[in-house]
N, C-alpha and C. Protein backbone atom coordinates (compact mmCIF):
# COMPACT_ATOMS: atom_id res chain seq x y z
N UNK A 1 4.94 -1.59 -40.98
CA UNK A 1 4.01 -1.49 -39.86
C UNK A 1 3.95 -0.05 -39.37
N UNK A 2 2.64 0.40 -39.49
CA UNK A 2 2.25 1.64 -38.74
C UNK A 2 3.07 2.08 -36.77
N UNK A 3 3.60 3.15 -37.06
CA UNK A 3 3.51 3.68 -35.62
C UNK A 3 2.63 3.95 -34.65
N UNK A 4 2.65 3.31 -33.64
CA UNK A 4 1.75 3.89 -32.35
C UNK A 4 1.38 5.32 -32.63
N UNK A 5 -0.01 5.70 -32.46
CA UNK A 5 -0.35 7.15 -32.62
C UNK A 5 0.33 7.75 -30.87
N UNK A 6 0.24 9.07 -31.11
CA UNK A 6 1.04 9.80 -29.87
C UNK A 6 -0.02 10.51 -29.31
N UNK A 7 0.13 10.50 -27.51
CA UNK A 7 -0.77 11.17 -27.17
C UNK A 7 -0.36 11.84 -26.29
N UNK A 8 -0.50 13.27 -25.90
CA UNK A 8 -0.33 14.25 -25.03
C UNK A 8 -1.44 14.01 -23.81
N UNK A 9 -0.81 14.03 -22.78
CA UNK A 9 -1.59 13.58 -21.29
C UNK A 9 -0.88 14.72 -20.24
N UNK A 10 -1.76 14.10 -19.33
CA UNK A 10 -1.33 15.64 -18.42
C UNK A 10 -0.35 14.43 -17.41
N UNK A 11 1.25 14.65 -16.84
CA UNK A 11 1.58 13.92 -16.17
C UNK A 11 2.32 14.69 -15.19
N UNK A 12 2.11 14.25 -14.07
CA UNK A 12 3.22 14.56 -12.82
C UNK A 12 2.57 16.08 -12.58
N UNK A 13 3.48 16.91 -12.85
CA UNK A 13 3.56 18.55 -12.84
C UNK A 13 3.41 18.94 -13.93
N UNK A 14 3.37 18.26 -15.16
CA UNK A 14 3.20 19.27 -16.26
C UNK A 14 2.29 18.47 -17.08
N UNK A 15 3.29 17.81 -18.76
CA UNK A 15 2.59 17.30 -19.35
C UNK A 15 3.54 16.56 -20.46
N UNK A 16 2.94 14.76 -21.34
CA UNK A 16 3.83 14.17 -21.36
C UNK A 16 3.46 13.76 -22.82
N UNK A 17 4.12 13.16 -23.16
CA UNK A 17 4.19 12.08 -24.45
C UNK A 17 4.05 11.13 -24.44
N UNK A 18 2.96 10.28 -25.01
CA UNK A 18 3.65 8.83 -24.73
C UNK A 18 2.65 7.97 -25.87
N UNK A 19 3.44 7.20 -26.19
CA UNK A 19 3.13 6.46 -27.29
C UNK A 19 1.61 5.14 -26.54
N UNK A 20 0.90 5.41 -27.55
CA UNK A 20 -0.48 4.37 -27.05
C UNK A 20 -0.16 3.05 -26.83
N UNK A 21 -0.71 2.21 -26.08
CA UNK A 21 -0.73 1.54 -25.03
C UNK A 21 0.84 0.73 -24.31
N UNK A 22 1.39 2.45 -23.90
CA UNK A 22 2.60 1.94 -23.74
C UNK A 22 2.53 3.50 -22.10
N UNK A 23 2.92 2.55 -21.16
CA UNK A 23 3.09 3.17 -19.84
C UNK A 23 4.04 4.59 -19.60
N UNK A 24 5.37 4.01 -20.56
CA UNK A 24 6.16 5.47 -20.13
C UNK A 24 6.05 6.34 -21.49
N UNK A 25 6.73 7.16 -20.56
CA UNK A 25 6.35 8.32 -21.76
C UNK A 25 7.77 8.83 -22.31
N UNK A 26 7.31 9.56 -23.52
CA UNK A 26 8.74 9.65 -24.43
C UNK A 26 9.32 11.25 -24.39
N UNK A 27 8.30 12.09 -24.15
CA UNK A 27 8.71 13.27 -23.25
C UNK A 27 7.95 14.36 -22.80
N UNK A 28 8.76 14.76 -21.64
CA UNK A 28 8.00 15.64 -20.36
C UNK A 28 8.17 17.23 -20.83
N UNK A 29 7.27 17.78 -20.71
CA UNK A 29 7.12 19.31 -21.18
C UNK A 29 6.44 20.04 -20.13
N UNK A 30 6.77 21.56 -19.54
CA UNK A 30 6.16 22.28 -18.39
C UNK A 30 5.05 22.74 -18.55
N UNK A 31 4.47 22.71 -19.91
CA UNK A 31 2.82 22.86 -20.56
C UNK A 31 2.31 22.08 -21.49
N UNK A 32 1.00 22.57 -21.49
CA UNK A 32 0.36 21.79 -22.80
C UNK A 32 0.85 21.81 -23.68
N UNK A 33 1.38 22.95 -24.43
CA UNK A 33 1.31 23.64 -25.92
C UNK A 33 2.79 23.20 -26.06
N UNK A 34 3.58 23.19 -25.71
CA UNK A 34 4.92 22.56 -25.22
C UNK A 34 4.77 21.00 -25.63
N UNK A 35 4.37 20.56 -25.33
CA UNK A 35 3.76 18.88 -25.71
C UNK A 35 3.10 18.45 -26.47
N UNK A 36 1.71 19.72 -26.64
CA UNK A 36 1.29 19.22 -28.15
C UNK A 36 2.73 19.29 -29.14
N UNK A 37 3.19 20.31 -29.05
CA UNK A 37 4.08 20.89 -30.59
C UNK A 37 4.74 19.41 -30.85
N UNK A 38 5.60 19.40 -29.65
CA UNK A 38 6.39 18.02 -29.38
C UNK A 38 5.51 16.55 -30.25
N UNK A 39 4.45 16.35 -29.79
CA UNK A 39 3.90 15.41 -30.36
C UNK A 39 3.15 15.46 -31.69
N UNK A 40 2.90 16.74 -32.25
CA UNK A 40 2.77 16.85 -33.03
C UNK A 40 3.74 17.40 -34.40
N UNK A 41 4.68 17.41 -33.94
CA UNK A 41 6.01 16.65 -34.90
C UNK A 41 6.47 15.27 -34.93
N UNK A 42 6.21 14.70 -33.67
CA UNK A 42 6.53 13.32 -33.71
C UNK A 42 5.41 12.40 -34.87
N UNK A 43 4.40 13.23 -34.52
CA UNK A 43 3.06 12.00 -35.02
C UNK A 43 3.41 12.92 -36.91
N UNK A 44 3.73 13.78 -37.36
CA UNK A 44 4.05 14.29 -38.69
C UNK A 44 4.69 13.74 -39.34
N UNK A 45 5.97 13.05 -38.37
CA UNK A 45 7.21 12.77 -39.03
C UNK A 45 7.24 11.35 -39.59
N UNK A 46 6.18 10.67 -38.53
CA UNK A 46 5.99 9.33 -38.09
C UNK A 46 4.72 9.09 -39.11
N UNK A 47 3.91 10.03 -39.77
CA UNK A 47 2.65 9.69 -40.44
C UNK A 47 2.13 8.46 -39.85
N UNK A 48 1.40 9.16 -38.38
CA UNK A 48 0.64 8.73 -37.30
C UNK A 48 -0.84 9.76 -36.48
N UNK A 49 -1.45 9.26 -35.82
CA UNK A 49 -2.92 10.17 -35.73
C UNK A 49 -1.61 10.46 -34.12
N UNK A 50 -2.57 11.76 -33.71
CA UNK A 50 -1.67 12.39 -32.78
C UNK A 50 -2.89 13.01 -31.75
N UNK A 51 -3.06 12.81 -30.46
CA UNK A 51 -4.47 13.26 -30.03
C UNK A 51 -3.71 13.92 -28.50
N UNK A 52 -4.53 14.88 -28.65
CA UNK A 52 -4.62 15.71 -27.11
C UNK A 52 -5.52 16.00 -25.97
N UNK A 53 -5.09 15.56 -24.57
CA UNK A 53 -6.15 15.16 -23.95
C UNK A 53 -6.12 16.54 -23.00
N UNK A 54 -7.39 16.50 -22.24
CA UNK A 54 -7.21 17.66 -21.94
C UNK A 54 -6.64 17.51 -20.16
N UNK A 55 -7.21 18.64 -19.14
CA UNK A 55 -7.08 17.55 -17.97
C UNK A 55 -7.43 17.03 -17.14
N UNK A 56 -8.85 16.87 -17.95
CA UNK A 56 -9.87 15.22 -17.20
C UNK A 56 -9.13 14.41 -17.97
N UNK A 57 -8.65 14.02 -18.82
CA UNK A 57 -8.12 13.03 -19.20
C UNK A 57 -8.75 12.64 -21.13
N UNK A 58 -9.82 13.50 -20.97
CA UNK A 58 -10.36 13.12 -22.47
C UNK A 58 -9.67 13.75 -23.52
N UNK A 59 -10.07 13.03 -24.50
CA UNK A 59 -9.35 13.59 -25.92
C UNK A 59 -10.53 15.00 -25.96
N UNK A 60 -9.77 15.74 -26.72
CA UNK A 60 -9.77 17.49 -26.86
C UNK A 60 -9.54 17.91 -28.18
N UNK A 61 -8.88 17.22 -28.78
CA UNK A 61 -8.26 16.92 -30.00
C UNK A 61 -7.93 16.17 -30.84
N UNK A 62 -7.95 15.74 -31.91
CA UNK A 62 -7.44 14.48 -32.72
C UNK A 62 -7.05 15.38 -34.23
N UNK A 63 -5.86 14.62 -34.29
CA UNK A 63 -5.08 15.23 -36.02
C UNK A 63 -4.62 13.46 -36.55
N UNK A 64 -4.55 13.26 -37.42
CA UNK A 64 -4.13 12.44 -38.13
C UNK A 64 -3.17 12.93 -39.53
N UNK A 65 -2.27 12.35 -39.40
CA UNK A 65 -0.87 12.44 -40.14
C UNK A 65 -0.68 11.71 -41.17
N UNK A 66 -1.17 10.69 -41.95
CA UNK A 66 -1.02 9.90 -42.69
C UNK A 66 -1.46 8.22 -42.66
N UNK A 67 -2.28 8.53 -41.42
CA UNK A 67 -2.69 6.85 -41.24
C UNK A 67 -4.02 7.89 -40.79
N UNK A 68 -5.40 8.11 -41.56
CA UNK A 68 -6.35 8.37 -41.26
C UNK A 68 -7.64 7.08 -41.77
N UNK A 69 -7.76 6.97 -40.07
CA UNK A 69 -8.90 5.58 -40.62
C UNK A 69 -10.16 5.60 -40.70
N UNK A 70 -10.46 7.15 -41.10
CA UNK A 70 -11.51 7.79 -41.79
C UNK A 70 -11.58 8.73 -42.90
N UNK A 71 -10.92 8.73 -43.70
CA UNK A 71 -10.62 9.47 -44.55
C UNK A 71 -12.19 10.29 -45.22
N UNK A 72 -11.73 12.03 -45.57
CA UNK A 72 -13.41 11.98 -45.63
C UNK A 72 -13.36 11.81 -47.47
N UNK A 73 -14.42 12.03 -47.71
CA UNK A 73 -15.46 11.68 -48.40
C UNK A 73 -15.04 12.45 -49.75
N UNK A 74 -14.82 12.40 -50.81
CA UNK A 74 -14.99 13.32 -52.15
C UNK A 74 -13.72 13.48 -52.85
C-alpha cells in the first residue's frame, strides 16, 4: 500500500509537514524551504507525490516520487 503523499502548509509561526488527510503534523520548520527540503525527502524516500502550499493555502507546487497518477506521455 502506497504512502500518504506529504504536504508542506504554513502552520502556527512557521511551517509544517503533515501527511494528507491526517490533522497533525510530522514536522515543524521556521521556513518554507526548511519544510519543503524536509518533505521532500520524506515523499523521495517514501516514493510518494509531495506538494507545497503556499500561504493562502493553495498548492504552489506538486513533485511526484514514484506514485505518479499521470505519468506523461512517450
Amino acid at each position: 500500500m502506497a504512502k500518504s503523499p506529504v504536504h508542506t502548509v504554513k502552520h502556527e509561526d512557521g511551517w509544517a509537514n503533515r501527511r494528507e488527510g491526517s490533522d497533525r503534523v510530522s514536522s515543524k520548520h521556521p521556513t518554507q524551504a526548511d519544510a519543503a527540503k524536509t518533505g521532500r525527502e520524506t515523499a523521495r524516500r517514501e516514493g510518494t507525490e509531495h506538494f507545497i502550499h503556499g500561504r493562502d493555502g493553495k498548492i504552489r507546487e506538486r513533485n511526484s516520487y514514484g506514485n505518479d497518477p499521470h505519468p506523461p506521455k512517450g
